[in-house]
C-alpha atoms as a PDB file:
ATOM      1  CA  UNK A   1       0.000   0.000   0.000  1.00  0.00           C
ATOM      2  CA  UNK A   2       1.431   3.735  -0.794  1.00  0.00           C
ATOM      3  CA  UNK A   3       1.575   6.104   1.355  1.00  0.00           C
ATOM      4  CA  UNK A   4      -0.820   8.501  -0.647  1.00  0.00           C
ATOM      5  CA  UNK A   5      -3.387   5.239  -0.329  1.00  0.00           C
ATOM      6  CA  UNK A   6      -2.739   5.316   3.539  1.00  0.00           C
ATOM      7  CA  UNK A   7      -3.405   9.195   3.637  1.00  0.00           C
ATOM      8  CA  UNK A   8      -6.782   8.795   1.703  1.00  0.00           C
ATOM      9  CA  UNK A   9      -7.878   6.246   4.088  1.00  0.00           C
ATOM     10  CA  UNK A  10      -7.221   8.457   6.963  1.00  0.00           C
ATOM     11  CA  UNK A  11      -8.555  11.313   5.688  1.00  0.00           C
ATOM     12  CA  UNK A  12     -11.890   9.700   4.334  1.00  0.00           C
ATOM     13  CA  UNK A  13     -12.481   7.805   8.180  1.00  0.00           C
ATOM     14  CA  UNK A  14     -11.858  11.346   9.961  1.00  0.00           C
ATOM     15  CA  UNK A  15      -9.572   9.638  12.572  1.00  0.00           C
ATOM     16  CA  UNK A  16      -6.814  11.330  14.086  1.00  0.00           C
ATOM     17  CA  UNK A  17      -2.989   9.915  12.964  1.00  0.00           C
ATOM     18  CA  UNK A  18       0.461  10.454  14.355  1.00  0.00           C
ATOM     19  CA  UNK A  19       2.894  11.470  11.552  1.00  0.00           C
ATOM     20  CA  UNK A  20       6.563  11.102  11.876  1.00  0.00           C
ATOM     21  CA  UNK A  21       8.867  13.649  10.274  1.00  0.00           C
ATOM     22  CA  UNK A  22      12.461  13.585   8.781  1.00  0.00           C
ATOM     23  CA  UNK A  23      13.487  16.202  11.440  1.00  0.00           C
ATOM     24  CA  UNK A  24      12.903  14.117  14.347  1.00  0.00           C
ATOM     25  CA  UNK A  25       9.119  15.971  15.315  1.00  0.00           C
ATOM     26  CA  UNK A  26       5.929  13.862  15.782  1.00  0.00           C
ATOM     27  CA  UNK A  27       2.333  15.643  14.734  1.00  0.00           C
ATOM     28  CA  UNK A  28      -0.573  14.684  15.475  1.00  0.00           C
ATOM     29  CA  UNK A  29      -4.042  15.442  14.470  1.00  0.00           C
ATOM     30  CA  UNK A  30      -6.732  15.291  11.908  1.00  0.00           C
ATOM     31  CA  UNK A  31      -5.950  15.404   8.123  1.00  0.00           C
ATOM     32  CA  UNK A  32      -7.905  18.267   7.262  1.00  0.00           C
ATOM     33  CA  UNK A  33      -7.038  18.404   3.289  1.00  0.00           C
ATOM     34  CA  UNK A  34      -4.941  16.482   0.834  1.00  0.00           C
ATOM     35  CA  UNK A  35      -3.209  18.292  -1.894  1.00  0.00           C
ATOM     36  CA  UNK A  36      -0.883  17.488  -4.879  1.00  0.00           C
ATOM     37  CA  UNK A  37       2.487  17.680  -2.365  1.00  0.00           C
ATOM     38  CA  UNK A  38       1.382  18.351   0.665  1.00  0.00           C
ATOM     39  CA  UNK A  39      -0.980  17.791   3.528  1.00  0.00           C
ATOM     40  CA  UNK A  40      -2.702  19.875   6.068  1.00  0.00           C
ATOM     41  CA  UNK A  41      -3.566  18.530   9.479  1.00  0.00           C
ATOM     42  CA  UNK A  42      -5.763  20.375  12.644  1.00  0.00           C
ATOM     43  CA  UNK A  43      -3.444  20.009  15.461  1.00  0.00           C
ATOM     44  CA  UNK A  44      -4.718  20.757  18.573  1.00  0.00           C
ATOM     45  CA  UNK A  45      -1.998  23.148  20.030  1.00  0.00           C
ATOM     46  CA  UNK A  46      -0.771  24.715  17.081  1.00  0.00           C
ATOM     47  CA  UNK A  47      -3.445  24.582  14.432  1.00  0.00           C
ATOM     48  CA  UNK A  48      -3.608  23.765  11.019  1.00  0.00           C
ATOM     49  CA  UNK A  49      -0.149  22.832   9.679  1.00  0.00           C
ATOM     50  CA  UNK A  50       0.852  22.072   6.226  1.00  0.00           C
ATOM     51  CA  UNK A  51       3.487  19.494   5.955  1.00  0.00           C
ATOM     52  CA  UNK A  52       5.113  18.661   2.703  1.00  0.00           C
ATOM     53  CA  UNK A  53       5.133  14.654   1.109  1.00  0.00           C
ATOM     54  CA  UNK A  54       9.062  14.315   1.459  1.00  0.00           C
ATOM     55  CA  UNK A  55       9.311  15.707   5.344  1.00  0.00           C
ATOM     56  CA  UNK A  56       7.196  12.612   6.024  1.00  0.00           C
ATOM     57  CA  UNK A  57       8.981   9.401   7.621  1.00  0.00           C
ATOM     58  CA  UNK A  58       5.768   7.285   8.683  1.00  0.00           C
ATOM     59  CA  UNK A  59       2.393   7.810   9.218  1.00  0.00           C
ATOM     60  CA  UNK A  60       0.539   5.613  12.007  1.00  0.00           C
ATOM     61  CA  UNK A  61      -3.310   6.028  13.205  1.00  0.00           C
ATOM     62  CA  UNK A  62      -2.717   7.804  17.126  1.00  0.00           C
ATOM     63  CA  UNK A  63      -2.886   5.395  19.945  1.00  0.00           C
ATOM     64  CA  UNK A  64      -5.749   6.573  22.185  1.00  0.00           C
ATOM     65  CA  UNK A  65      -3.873   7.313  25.415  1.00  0.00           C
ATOM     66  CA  UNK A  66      -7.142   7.341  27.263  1.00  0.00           C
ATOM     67  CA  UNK A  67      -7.873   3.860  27.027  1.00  0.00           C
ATOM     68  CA  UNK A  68      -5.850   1.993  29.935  1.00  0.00           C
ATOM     69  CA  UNK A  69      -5.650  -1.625  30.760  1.00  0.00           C
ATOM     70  CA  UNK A  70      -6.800  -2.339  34.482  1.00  0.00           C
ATOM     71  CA  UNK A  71      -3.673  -3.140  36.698  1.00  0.00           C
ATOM     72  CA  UNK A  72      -4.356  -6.452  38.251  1.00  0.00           C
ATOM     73  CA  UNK A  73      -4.667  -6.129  42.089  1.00  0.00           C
ATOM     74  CA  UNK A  74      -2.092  -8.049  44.332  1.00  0.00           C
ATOM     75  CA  UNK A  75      -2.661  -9.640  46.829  1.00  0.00           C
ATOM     76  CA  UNK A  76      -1.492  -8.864  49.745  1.00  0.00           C
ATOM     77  CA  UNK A  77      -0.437 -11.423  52.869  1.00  0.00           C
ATOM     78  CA  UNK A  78      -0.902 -11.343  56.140  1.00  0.00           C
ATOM     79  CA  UNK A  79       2.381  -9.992  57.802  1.00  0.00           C
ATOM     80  CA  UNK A  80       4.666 -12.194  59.430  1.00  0.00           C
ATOM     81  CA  UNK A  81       4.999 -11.732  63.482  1.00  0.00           C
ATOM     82  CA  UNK A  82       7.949 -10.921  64.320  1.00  0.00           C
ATOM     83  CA  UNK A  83       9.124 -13.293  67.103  1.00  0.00           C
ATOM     84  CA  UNK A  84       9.495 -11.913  71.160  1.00  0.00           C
ATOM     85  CA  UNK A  85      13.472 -12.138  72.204  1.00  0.00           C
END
């Protein structure tokens, strides 16, 4: 699958994706518009930002942080008496 495929996909389902850069930055957001070289994405701190084809490294849907697994409870023992001297 190309890339271009991936950002069609993306863009048509309206979910948010994490985009990896050549410089080393992560973006994530909403695709908001795909054009011939570049693509714009809503990010929620700094806005729309246009980001041209060759900056991009990877592009991954974003993990939702808010789901968490439940921790599984220990279980604790009864503490051991300590023996009278």
């Amino acid at each position: 699958m190309k890339l271009i495929d991936r950002y069609n996909i993306y863009f048509l389902s309206l979910s948010k994706i994490t985009v990896f850069l050549s410089n080393g930055r992560i973006v994530r957001g909403h695709i908001i518009q795909l054009h011939d070289d570049f693509l714009s994405i809503h990010d929620r701190t700094y806005g729309p930002i246009d980001i041209p084809f060759q900056s991009v490294v990877a592009v991954a849907p974003m993990s939702n942080l808010r789901k968490r697994t439940k921790k599984k409870r220990v279980v604790r023992t009864q503490a051991i008496p300590l023996s009278q001297a």
